[in-house]
N, C-alpha and C. Protein backbone atom coordinates (compact mmCIF):
# COMPACT_ATOMS: atom_id res chain seq x y z
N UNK A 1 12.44 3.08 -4.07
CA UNK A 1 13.09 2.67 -5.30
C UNK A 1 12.56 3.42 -6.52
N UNK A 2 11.49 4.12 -6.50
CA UNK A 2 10.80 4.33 -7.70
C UNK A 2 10.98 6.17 -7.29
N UNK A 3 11.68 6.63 -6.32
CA UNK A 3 11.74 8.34 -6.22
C UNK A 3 12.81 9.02 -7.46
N UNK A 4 13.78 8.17 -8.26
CA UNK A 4 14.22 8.54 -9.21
C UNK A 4 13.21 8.62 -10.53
N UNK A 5 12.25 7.52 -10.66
CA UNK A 5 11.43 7.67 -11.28
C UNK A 5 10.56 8.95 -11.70
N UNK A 6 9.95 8.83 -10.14
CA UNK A 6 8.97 10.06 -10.41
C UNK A 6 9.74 11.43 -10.55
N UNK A 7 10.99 11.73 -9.52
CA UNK A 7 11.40 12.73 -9.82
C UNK A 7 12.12 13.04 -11.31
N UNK A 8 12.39 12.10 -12.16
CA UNK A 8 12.77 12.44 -13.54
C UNK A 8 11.34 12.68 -14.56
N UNK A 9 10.51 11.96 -13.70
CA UNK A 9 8.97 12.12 -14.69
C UNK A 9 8.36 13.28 -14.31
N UNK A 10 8.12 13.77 -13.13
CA UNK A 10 7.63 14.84 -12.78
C UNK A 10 8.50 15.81 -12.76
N UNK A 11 10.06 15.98 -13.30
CA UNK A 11 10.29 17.13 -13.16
C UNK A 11 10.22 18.05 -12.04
N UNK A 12 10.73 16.84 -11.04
CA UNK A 12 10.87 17.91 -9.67
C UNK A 12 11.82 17.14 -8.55
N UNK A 13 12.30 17.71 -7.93
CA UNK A 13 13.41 17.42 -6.67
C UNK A 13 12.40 17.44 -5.70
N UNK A 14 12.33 16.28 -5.14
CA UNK A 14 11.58 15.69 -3.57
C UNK A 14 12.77 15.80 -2.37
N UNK A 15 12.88 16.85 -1.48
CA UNK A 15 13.67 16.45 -0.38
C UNK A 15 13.22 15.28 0.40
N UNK A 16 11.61 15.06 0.83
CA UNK A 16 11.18 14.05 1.07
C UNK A 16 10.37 13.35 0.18
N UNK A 17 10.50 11.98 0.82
CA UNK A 17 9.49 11.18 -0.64
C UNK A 17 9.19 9.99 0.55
N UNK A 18 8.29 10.23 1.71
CA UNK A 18 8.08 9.38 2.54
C UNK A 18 6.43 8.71 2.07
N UNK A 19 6.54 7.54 2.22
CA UNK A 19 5.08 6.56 1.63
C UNK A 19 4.28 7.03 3.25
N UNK A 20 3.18 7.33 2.99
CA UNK A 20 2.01 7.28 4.08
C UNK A 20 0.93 6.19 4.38
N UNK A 21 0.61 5.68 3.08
CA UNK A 21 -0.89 5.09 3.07
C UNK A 21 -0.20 4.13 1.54
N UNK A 22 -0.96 3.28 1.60
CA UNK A 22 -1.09 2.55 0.21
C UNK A 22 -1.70 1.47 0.26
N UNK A 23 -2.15 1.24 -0.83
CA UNK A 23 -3.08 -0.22 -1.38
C UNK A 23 -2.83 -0.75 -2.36
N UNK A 24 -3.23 -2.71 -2.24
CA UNK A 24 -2.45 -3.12 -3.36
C UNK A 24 -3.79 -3.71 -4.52
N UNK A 25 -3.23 -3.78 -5.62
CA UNK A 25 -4.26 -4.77 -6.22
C UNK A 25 -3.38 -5.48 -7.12
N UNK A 26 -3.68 -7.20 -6.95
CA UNK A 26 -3.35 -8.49 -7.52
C UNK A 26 -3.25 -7.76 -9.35
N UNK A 27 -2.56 -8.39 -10.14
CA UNK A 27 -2.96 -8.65 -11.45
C UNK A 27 -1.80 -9.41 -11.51
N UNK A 28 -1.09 -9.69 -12.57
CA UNK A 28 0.22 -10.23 -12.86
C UNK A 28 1.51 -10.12 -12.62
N UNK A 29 1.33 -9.84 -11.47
CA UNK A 29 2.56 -9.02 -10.70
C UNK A 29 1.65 -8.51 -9.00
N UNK A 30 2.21 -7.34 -8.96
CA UNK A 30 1.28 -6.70 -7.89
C UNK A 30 1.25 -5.03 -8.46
N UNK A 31 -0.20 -3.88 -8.28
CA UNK A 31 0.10 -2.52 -8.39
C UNK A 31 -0.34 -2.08 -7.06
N UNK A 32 0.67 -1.09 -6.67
CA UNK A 32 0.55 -0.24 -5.74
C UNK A 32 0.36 1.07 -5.96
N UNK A 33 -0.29 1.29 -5.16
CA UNK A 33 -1.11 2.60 -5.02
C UNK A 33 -0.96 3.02 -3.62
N UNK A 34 -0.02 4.20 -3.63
CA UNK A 34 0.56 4.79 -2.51
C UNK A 34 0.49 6.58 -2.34
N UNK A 35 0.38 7.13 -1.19
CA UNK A 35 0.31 8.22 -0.84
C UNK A 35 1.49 8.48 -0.29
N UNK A 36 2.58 9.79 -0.76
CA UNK A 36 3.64 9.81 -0.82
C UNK A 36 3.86 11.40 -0.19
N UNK A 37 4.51 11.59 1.01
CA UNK A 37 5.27 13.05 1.16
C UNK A 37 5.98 13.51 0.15
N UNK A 38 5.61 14.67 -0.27
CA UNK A 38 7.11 14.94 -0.97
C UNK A 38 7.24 16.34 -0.47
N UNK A 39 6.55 17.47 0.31
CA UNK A 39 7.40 18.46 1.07
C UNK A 39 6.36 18.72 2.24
N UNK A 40 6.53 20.08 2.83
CA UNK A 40 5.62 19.58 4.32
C UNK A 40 4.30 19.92 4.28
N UNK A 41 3.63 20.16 2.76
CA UNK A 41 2.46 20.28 3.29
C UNK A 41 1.97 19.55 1.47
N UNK A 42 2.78 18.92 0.96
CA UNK A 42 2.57 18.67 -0.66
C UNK A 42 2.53 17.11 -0.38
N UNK A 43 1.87 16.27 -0.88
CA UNK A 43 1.50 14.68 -1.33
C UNK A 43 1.25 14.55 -2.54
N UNK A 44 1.52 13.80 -3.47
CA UNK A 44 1.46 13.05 -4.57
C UNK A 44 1.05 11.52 -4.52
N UNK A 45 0.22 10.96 -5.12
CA UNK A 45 -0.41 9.88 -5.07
C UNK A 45 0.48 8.87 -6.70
N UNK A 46 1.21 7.94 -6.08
CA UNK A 46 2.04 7.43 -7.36
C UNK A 46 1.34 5.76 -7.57
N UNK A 47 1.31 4.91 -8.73
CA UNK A 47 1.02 3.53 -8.82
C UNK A 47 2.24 2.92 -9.49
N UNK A 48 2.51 2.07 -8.77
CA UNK A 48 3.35 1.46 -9.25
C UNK A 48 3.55 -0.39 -9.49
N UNK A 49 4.17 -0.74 -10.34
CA UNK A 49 3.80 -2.05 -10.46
C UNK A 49 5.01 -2.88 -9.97
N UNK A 50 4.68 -3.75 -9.52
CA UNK A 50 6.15 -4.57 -9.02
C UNK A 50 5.43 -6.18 -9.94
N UNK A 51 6.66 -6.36 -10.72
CA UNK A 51 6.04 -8.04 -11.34
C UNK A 51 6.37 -9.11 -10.74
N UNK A 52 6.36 -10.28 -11.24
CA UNK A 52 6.16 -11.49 -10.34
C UNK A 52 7.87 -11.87 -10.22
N UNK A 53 7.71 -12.41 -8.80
CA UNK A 53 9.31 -12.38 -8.15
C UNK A 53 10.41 -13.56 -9.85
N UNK A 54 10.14 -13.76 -10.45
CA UNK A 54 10.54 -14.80 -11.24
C UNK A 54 11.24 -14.13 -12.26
N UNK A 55 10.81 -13.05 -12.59
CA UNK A 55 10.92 -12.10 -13.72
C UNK A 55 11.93 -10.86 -13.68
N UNK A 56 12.43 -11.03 -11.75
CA UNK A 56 13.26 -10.12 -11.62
C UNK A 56 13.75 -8.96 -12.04
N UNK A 57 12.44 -8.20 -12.16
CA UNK A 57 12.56 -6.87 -12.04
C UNK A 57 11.95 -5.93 -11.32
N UNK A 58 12.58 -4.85 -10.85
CA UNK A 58 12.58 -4.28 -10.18
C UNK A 58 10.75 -3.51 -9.94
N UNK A 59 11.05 -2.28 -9.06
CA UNK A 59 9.25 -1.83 -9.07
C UNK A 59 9.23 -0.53 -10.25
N UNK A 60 8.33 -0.26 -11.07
CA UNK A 60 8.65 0.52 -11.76
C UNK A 60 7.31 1.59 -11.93
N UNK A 61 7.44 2.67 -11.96
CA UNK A 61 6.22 3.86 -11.50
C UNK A 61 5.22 3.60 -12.88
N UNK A 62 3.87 3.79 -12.87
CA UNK A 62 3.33 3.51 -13.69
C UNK A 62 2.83 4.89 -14.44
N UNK A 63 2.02 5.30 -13.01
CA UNK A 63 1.57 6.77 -13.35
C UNK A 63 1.77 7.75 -11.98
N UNK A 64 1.29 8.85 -11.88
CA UNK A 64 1.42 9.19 -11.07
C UNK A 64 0.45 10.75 -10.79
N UNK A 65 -0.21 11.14 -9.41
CA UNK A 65 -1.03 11.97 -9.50
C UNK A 65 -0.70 13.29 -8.63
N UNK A 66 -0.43 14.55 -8.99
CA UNK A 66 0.40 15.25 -8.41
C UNK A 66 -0.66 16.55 -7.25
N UNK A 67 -0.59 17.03 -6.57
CA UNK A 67 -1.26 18.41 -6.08
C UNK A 67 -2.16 17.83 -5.25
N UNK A 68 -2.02 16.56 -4.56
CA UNK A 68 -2.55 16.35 -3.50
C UNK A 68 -2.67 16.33 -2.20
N UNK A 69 -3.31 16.10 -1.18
CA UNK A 69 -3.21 16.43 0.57
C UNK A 69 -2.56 15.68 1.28
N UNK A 70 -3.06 15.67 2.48
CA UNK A 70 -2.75 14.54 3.78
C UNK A 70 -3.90 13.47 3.45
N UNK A 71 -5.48 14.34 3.19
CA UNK A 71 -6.58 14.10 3.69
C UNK A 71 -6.72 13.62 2.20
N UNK A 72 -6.84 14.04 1.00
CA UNK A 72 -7.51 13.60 -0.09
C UNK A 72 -7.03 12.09 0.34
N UNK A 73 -8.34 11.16 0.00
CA UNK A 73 -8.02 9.28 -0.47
C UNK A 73 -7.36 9.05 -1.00
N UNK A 74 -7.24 8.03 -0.93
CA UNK A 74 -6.23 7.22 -1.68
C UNK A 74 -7.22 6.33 -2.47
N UNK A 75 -7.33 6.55 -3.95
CA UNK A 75 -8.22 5.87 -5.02
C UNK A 75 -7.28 5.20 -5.54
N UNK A 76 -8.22 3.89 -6.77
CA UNK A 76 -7.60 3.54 -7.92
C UNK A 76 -7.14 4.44 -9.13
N UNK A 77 -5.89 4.27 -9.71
CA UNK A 77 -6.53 5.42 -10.76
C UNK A 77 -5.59 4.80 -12.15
């Protein structure tokens, strides 16, 4: 839901945008922190926040970290 996001923020066309890895952390809502394909040897690390089901809205990209691996972690950031 959030690949229009990044691809209008980052200024780039993802043929793929497959999630690999991710972690969540609680606050007022939920943020995710996910490791993302976007070509066959390129990953981008995106956070995104999804708020509390009541508030009905959607997940929306927060930040996002670009020029990463398979292998680099998956941090907070």
């Amino acid at each position: 839901q959030v690949k229009p996001q990044f691809e209008s923020r980052a200024n780039m066309n993802c043929l793929v945008f497959t999630a690999i890895e991710y972690k969540t952390q609680v606050v007022a809502g939920t943020m995710y922190y996910i490791k993302v394909q976007v070509s066959d040897v390129e990953y981008v690390h995106v956070k995104v926040f999804q708020s509390l089901p009541h508030e009905n809205l959607g997940p929306s990209l927060v930040s996002f970290q670009t020029g990463k691996t398979r292998d680099d972690p998956l941090t907070y950031f």
